[in-house]
C-alpha atoms as a PDB file:
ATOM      1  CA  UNK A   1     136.735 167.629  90.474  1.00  0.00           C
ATOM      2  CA  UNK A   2     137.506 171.281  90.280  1.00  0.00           C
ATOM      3  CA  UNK A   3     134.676 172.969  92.668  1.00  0.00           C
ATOM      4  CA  UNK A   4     135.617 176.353  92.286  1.00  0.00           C
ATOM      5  CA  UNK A   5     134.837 175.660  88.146  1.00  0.00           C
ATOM      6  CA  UNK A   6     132.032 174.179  89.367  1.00  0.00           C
ATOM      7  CA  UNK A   7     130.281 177.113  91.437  1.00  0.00           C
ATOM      8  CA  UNK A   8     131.475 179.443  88.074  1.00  0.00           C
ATOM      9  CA  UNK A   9     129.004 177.457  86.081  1.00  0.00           C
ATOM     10  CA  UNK A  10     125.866 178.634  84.754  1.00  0.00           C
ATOM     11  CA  UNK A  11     123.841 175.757  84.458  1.00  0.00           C
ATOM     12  CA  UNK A  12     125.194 174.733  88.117  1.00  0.00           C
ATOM     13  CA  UNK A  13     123.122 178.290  89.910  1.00  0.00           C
ATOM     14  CA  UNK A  14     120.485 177.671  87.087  1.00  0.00           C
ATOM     15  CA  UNK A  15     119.543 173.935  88.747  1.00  0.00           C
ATOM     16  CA  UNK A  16     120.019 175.873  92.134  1.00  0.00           C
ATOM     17  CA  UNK A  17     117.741 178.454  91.962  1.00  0.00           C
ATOM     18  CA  UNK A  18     114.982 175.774  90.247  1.00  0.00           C
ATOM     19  CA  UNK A  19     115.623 173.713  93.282  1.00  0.00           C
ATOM     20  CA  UNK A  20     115.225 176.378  95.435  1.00  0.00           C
ATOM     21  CA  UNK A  21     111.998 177.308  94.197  1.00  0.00           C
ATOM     22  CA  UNK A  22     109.923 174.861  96.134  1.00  0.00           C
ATOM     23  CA  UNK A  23     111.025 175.736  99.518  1.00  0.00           C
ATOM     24  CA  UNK A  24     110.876 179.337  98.490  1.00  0.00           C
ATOM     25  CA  UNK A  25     107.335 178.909  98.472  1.00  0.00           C
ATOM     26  CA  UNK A  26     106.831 176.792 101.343  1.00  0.00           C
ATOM     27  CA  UNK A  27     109.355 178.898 103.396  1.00  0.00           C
ATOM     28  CA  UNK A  28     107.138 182.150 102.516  1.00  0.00           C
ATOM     29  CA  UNK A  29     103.887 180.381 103.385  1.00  0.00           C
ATOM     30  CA  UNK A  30     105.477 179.109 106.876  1.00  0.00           C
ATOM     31  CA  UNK A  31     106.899 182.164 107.539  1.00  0.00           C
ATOM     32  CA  UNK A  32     103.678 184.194 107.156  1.00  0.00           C
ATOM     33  CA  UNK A  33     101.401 181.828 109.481  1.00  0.00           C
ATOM     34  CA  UNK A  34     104.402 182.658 111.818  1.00  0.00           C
ATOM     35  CA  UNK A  35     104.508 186.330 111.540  1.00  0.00           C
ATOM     36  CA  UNK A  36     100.879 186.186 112.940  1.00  0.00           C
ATOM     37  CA  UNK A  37     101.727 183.297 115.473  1.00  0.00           C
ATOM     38  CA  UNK A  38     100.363 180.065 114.474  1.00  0.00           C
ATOM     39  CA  UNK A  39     102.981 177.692 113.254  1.00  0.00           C
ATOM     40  CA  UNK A  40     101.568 175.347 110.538  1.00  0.00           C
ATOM     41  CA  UNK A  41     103.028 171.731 110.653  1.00  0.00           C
ATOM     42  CA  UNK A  42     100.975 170.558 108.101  1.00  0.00           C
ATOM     43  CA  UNK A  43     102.985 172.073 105.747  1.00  0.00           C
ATOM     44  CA  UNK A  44     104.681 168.503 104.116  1.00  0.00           C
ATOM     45  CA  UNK A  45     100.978 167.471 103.568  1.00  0.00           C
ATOM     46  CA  UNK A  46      99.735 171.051 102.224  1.00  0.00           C
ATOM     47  CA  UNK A  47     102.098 170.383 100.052  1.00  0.00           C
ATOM     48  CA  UNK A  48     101.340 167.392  98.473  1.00  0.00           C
ATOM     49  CA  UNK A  49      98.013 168.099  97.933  1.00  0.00           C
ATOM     50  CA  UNK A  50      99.256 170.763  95.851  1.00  0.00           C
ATOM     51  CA  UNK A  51     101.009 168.070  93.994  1.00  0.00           C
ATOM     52  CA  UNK A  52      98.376 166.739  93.419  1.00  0.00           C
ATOM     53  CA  UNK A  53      95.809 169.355  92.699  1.00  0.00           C
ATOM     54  CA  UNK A  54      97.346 171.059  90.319  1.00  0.00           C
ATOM     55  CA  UNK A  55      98.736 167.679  88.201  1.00  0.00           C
ATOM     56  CA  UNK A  56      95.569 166.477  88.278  1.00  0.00           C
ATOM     57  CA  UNK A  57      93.552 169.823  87.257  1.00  0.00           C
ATOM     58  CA  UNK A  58      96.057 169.961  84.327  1.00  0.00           C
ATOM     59  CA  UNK A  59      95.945 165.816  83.422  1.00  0.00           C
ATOM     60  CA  UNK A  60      92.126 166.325  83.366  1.00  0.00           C
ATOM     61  CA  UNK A  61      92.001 169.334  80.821  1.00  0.00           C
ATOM     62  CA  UNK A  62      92.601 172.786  82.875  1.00  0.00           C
ATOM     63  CA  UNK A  63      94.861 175.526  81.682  1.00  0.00           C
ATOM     64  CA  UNK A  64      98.486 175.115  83.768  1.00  0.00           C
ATOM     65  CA  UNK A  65      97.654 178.904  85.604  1.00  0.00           C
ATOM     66  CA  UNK A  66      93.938 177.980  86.597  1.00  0.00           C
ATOM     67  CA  UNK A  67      95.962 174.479  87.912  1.00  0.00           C
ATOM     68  CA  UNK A  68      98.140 176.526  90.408  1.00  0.00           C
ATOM     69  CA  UNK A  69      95.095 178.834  91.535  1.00  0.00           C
ATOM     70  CA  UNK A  70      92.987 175.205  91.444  1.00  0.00           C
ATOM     71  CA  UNK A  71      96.329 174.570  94.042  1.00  0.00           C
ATOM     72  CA  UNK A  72      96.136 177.672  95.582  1.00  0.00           C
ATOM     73  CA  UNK A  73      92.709 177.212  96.759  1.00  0.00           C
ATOM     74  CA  UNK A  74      93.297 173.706  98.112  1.00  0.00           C
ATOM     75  CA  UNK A  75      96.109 174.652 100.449  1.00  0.00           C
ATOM     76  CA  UNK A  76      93.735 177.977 101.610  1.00  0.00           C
ATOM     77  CA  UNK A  77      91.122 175.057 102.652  1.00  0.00           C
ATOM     78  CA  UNK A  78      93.579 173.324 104.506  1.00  0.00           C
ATOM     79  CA  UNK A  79      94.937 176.167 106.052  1.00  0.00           C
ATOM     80  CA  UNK A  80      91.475 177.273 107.102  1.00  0.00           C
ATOM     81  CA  UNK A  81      90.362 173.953 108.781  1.00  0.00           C
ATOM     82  CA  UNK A  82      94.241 174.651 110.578  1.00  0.00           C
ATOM     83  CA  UNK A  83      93.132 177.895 111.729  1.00  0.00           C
ATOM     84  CA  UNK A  84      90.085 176.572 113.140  1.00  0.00           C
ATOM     85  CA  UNK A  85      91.166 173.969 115.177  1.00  0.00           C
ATOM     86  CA  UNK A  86      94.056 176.532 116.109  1.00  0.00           C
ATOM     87  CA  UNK A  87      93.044 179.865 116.030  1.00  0.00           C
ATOM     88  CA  UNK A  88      89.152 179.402 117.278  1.00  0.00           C
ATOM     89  CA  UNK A  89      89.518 176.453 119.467  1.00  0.00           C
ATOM     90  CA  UNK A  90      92.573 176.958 120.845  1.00  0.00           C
ATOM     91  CA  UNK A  91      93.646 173.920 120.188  1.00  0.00           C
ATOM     92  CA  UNK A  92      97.697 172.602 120.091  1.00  0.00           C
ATOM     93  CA  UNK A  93      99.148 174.118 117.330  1.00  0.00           C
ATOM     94  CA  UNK A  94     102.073 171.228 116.454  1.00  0.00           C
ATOM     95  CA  UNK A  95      99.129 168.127 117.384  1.00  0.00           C
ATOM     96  CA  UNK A  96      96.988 169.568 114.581  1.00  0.00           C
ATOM     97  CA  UNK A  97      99.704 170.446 112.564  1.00  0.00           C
ATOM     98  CA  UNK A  98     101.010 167.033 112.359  1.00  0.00           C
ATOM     99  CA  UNK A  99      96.918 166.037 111.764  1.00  0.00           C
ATOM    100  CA  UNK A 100      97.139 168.305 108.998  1.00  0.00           C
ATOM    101  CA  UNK A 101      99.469 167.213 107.653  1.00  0.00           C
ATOM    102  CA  UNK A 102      98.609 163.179 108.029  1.00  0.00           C
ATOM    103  CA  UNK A 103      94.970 164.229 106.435  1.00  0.00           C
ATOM    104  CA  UNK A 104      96.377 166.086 103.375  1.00  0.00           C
ATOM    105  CA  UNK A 105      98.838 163.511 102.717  1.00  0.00           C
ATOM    106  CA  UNK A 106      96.602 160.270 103.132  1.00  0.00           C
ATOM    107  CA  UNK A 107      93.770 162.063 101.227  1.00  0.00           C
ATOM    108  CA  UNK A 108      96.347 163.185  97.976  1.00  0.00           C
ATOM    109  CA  UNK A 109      96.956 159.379  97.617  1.00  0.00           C
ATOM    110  CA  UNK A 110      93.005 158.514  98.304  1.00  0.00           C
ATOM    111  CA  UNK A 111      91.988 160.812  95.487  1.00  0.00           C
ATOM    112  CA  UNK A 112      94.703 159.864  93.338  1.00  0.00           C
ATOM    113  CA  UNK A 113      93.856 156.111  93.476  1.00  0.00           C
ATOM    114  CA  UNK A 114      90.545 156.658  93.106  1.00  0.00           C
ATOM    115  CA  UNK A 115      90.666 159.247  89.878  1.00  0.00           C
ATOM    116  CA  UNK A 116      93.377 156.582  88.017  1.00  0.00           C
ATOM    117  CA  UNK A 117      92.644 153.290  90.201  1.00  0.00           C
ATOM    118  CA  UNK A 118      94.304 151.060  87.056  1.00  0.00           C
ATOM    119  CA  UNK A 119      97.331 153.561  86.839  1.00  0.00           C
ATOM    120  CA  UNK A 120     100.815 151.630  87.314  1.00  0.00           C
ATOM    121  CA  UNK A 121     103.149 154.344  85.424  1.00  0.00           C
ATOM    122  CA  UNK A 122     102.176 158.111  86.934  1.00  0.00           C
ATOM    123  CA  UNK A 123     100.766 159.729  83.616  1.00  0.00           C
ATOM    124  CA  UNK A 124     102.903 162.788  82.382  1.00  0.00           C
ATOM    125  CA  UNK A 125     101.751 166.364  81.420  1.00  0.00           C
ATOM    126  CA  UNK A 126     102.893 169.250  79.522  1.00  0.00           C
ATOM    127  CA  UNK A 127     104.625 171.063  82.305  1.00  0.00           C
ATOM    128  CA  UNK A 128     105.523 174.827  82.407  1.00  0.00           C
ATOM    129  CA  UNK A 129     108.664 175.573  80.076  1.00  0.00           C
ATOM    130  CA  UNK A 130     111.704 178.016  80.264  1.00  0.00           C
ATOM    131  CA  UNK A 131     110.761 181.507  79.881  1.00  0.00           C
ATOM    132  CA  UNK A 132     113.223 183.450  77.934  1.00  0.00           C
ATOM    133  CA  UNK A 133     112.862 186.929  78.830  1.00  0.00           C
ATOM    134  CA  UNK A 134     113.935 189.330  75.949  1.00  0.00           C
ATOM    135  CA  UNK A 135     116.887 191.900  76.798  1.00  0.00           C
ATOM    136  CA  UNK A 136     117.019 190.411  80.579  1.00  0.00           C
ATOM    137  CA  UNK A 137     117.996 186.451  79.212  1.00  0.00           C
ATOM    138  CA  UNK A 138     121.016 187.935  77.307  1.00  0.00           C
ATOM    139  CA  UNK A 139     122.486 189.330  80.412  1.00  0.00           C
ATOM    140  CA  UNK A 140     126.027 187.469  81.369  1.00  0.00           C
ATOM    141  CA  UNK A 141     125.844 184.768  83.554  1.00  0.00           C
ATOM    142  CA  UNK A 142     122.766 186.153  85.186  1.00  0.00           C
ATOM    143  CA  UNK A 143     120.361 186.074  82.452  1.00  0.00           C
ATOM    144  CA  UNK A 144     121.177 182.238  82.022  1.00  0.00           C
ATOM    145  CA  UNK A 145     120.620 181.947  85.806  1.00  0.00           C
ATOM    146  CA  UNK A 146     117.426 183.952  86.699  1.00  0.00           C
ATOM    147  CA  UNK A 147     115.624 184.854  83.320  1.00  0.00           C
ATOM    148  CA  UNK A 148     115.653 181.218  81.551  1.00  0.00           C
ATOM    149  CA  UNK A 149     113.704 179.769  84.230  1.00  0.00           C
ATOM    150  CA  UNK A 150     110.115 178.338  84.513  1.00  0.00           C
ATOM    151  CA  UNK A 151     107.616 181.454  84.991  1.00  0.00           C
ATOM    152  CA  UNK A 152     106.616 179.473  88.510  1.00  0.00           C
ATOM    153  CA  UNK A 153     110.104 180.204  89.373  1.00  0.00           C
ATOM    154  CA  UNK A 154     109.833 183.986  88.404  1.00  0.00           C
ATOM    155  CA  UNK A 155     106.719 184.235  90.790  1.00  0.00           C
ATOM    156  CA  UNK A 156     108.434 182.840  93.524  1.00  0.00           C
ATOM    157  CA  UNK A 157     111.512 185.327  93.377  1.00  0.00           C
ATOM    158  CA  UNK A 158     108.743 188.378  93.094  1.00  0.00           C
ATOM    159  CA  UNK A 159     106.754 187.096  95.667  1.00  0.00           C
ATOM    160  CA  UNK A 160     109.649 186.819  98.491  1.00  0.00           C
ATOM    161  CA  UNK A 161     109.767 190.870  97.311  1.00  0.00           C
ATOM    162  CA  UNK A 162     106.557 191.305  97.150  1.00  0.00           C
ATOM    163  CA  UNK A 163     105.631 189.357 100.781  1.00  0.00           C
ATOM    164  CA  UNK A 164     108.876 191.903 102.060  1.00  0.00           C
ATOM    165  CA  UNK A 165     106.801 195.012 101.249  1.00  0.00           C
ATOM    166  CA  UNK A 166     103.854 193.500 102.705  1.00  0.00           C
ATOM    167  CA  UNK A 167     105.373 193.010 106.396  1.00  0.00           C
ATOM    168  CA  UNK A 168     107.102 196.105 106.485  1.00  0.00           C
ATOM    169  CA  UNK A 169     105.699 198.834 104.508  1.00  0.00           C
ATOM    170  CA  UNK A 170     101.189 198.141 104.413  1.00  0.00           C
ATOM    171  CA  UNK A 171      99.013 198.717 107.404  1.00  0.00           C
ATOM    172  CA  UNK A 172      97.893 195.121 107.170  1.00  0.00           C
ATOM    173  CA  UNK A 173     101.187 193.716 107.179  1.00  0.00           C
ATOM    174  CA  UNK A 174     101.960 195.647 110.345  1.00  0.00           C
ATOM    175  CA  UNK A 175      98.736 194.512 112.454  1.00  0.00           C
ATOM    176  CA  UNK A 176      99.751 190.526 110.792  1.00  0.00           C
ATOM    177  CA  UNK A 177     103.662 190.940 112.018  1.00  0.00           C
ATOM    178  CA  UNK A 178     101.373 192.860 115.655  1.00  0.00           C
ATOM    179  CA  UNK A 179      99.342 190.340 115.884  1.00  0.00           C
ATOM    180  CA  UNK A 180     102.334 187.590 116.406  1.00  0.00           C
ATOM    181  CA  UNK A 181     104.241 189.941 118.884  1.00  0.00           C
ATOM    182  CA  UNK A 182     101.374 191.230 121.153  1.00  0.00           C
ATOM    183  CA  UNK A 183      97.643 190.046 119.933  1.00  0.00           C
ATOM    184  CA  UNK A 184      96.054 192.136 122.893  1.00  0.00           C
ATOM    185  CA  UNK A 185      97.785 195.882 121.673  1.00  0.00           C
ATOM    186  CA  UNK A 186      95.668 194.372 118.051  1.00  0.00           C
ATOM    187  CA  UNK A 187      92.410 193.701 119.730  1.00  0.00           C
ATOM    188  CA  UNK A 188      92.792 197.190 121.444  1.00  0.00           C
ATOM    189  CA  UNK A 189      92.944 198.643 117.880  1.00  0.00           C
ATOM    190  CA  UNK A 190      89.338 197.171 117.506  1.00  0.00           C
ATOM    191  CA  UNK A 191      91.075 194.813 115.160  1.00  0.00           C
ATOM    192  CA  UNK A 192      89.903 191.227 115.052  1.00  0.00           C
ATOM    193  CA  UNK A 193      92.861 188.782 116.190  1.00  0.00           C
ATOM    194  CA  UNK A 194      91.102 185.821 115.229  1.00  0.00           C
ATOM    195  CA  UNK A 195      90.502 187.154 111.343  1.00  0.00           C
ATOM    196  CA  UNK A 196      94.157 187.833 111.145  1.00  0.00           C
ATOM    197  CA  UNK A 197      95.064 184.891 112.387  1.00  0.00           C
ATOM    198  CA  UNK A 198      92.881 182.873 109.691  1.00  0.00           C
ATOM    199  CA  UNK A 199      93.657 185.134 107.487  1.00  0.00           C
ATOM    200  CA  UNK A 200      97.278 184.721 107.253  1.00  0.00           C
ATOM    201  CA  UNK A 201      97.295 180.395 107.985  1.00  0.00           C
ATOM    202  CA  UNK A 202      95.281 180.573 104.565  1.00  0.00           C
ATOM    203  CA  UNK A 203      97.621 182.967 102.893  1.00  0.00           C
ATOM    204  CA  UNK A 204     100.160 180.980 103.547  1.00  0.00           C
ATOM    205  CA  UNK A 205      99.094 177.866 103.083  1.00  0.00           C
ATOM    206  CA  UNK A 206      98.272 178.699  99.765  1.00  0.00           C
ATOM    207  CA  UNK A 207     101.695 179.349  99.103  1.00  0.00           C
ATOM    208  CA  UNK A 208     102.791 175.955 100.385  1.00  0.00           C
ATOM    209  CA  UNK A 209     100.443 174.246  98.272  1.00  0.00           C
ATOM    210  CA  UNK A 210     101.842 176.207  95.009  1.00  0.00           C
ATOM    211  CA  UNK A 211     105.503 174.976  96.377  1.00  0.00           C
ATOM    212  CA  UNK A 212     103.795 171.473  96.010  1.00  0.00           C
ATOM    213  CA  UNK A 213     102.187 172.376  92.603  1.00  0.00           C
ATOM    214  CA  UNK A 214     105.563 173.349  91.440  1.00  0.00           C
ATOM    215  CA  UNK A 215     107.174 169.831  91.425  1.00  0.00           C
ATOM    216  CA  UNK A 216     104.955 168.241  88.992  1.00  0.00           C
ATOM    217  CA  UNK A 217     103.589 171.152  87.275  1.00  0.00           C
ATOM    218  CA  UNK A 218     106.821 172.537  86.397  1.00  0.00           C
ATOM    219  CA  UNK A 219     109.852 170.370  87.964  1.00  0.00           C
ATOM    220  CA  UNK A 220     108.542 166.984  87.031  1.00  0.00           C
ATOM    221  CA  UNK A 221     105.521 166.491  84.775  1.00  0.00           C
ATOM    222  CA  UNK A 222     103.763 163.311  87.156  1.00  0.00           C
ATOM    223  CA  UNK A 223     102.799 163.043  90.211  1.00  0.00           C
ATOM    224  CA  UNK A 224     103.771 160.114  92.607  1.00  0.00           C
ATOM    225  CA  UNK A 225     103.223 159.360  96.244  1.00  0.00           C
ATOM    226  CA  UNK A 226     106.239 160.911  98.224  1.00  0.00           C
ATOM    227  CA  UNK A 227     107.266 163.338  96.190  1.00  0.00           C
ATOM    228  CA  UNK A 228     107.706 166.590  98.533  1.00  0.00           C
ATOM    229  CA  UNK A 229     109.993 164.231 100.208  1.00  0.00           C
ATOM    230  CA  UNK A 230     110.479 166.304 103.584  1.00  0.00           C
ATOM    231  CA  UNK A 231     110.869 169.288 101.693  1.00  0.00           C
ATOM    232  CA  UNK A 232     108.247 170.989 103.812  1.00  0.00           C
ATOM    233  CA  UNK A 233     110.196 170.332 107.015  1.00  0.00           C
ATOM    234  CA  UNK A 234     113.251 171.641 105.230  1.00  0.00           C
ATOM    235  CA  UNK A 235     111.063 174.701 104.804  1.00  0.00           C
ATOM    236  CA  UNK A 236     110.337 175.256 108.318  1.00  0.00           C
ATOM    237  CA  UNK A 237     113.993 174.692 109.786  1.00  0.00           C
ATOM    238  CA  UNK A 238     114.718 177.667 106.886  1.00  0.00           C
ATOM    239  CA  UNK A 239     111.789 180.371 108.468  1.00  0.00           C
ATOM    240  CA  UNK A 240     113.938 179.918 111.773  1.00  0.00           C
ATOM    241  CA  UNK A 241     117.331 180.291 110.178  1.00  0.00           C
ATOM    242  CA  UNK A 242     116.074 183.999 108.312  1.00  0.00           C
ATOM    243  CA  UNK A 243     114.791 184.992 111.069  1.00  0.00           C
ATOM    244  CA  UNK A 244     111.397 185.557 110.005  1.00  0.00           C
ATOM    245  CA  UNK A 245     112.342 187.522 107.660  1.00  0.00           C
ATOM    246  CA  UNK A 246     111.641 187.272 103.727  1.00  0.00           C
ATOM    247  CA  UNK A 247     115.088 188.153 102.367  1.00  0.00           C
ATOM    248  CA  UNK A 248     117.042 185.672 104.487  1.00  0.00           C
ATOM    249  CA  UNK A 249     114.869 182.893 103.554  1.00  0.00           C
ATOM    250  CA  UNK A 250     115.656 183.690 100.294  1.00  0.00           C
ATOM    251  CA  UNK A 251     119.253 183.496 100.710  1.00  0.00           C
ATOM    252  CA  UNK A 252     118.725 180.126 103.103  1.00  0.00           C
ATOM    253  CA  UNK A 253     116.652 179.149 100.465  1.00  0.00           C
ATOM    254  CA  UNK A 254     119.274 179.417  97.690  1.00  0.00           C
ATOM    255  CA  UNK A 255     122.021 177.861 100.155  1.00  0.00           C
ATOM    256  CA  UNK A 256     120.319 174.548 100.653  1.00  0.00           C
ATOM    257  CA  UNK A 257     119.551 174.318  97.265  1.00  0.00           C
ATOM    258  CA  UNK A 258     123.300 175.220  96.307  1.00  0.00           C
ATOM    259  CA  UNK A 259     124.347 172.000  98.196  1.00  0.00           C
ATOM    260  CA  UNK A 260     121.557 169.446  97.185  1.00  0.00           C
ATOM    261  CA  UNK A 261     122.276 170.164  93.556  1.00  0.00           C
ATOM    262  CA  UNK A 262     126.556 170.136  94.444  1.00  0.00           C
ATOM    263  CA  UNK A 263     126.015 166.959  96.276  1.00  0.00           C
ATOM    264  CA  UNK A 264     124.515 165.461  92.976  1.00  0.00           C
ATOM    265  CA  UNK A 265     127.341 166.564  90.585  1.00  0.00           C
ATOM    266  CA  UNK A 266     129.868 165.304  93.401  1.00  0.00           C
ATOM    267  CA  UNK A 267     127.744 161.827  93.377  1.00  0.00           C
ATOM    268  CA  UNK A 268     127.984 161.546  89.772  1.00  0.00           C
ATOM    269  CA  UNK A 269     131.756 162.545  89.439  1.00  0.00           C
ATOM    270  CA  UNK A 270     132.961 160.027  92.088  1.00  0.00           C
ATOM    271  CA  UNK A 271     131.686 156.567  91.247  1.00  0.00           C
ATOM    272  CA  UNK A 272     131.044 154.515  93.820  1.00  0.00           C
ATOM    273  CA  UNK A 273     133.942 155.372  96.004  1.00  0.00           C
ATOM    274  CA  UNK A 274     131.313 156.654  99.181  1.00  0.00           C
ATOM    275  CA  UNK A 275     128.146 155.196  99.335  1.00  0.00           C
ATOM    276  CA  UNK A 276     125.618 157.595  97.767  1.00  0.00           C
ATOM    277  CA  UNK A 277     123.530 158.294 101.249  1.00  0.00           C
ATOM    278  CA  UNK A 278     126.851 160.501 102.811  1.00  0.00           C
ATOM    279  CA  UNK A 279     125.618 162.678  99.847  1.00  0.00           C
ATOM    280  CA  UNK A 280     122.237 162.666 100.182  1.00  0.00           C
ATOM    281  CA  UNK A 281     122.579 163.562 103.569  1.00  0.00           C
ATOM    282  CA  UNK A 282     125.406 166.663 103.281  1.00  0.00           C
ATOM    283  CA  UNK A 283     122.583 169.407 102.550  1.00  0.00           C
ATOM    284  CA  UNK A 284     120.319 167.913 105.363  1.00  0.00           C
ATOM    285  CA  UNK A 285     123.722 168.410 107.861  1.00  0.00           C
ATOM    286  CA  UNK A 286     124.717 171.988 106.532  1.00  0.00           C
ATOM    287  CA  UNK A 287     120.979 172.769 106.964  1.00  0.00           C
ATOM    288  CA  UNK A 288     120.946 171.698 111.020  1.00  0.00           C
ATOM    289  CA  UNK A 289     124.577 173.035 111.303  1.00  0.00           C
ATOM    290  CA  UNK A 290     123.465 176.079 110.078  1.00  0.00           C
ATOM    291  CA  UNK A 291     120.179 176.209 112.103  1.00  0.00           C
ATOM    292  CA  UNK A 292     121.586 175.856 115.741  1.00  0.00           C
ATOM    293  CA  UNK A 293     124.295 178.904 114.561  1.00  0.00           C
ATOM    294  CA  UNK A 294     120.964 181.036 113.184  1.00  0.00           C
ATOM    295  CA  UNK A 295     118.849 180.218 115.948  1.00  0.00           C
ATOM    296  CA  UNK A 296     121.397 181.414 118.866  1.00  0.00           C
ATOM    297  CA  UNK A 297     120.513 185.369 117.683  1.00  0.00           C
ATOM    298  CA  UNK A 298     117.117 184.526 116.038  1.00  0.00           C
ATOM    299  CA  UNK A 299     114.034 186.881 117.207  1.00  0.00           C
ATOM    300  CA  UNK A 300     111.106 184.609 117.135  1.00  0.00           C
ATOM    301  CA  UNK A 301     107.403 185.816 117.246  1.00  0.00           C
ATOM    302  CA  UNK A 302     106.811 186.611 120.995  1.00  0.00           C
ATOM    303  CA  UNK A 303     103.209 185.032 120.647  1.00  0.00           C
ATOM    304  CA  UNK A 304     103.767 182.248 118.115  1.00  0.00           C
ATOM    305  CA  UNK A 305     102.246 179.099 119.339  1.00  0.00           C
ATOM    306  CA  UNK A 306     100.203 180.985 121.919  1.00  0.00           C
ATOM    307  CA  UNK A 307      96.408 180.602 121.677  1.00  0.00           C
ATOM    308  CA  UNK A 308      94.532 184.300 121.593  1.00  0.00           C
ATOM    309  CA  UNK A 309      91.426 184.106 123.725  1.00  0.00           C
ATOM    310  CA  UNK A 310      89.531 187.287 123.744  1.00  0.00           C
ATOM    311  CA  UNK A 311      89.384 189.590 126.917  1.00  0.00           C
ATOM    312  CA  UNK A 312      92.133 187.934 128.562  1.00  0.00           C
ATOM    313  CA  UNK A 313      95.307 189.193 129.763  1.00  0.00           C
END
């Protein structure tokens, strides 16, 4: 197989960046909660509650936009019982993180069961389709690639731009990036730490659940048990190789994508020749190679994972 015709193809970036849109989310979610020093392990689980949140809102009558809000809000309630145990109590940020995610996860499947207990075949909606842009979809190459895709897609480009201008250019995205380096220069500025804090775990875990709502609102049209399938770790290991920063987790974004969906042409292409796991497992070791490269240089938060307790120094 010729590779280099291969990365020329259209519909080759075109799966990419639809692949990549998942983690986008869940990267931008992580990467906020981290900007303001809490690191949210319950992301896989945030996740699939979005799954199933929005699948469900939709399979049950609701408009596919008021599904991904319906998704939106579910992953802010998760991210605020997060912030509680984390932000108020103090307690260890990766212990409830993995609780989090356990609850979500466990609870998705409860409700599921319980809404379609006789269900053996997931039920299918009418997912998002393609959104042809006019003037932009005719562009060369690019128009196929970017403007053809699923308007959840769309979002998730504008909103790595939009979260970009947040951190760097607004007064509240200063004292949210502040409040990760040095919470005590915030609390001088008769800001409140702990409302940050909260604030930005449910931001952001909103975000992750809309990554989640993605896969069977737009990817897939069913829901199933397992179906983030580690994605949301994926999406952490990618906040640490940008950097905490919104641009390069597009671009890490777009690289792991680039080689899940290469490793699926390559499977198809060579038979049975290697067993189908080395391919399965080739974006997984790019993504780890290129983590411990990244995370030599990387500048993390200086107070992510540190509990703020008010009046001490």
């Amino acid at each position: 197989m010729d590779l280099l015709h291969l990365f020329l193809e259209v519909g080759f970036w075109a799966a990419t960046v639809r692949m990549a849109t998942p983690l986008l989310f869940g990267t931008i979610g992580e990467l906020i909660c981290e900007r303001a020093g809490v690191l949210n392990l319950g992301i896989e689980g945030i996740m699939a509650a979005g799954c199933m949140t929005g699948w469900t809102w939709v399979y049950f009558g609701g408009d596919l936009w008021t599904g991904v809000l319906a998704a939106a809000a579910v992953g802010a309630l998760f991210g605020l019982l997060h912030a509680i145990f984390t932000v108020y109590c103090g307690l260890s940020q990766h212990v409830t993180g993995l609780g989090i995610t356990m609850l979500a996860s466990a609870l998705s499947s409860f409700v599921f069961r319980m809404l379609l207990p006789n269900i053996t075949t997931p039920p299918k909606i009418i997912p998002f389709q393609p959104l042809h842009i006019p003037v932009l979809s005719n562009i060369p190459f690019f128009g196929d690639v970017l403007f053809t895709q699923s308007p959840m897609t769309l979002l998730a480009l504008v909103s790595v731009f939009a979260v970009a201008y947040f951190l760097k250019k607004t007064p509240a995205g200063l004292a949210l990036c502040m409040t990760g380096e040095n919470p005590m220069a915030v609390e001088s500025q008769g800001l409140s730490v702990f409302a940050i804090r909260t604030g930005a775990v449910m931001i952001g875990s909103s975000f992750m659940a809309v990554g989640g709502a993605f896969l069977t609102m737009s990817a897939f049209d069913a829901f199933y048990i397992g179906m983030v399938n580690g994605r949301g770790w994926i999406c952490i290991a990618l906040v640490v190789f940008s950097s905490w920063n919104p641009g390069k987790a597009l671009l890490g974004t777009i690289i792991f994508a680039a080689f899940d969906a290469l490793q699926m042409r390559v499977q198809q292409q060579s038979g049975m020749l290697i067993p189908y796991q080395f391919y399965l497992m080739m974006p997984y070791v790019v993504s780890i190679i290129a983590l411990i490269i990244m995370s030599r240089r990387s500048a993390y938060p200086k107070a992510l994972l540190i509990p703020f307790r008010k009046g001490e120094r």
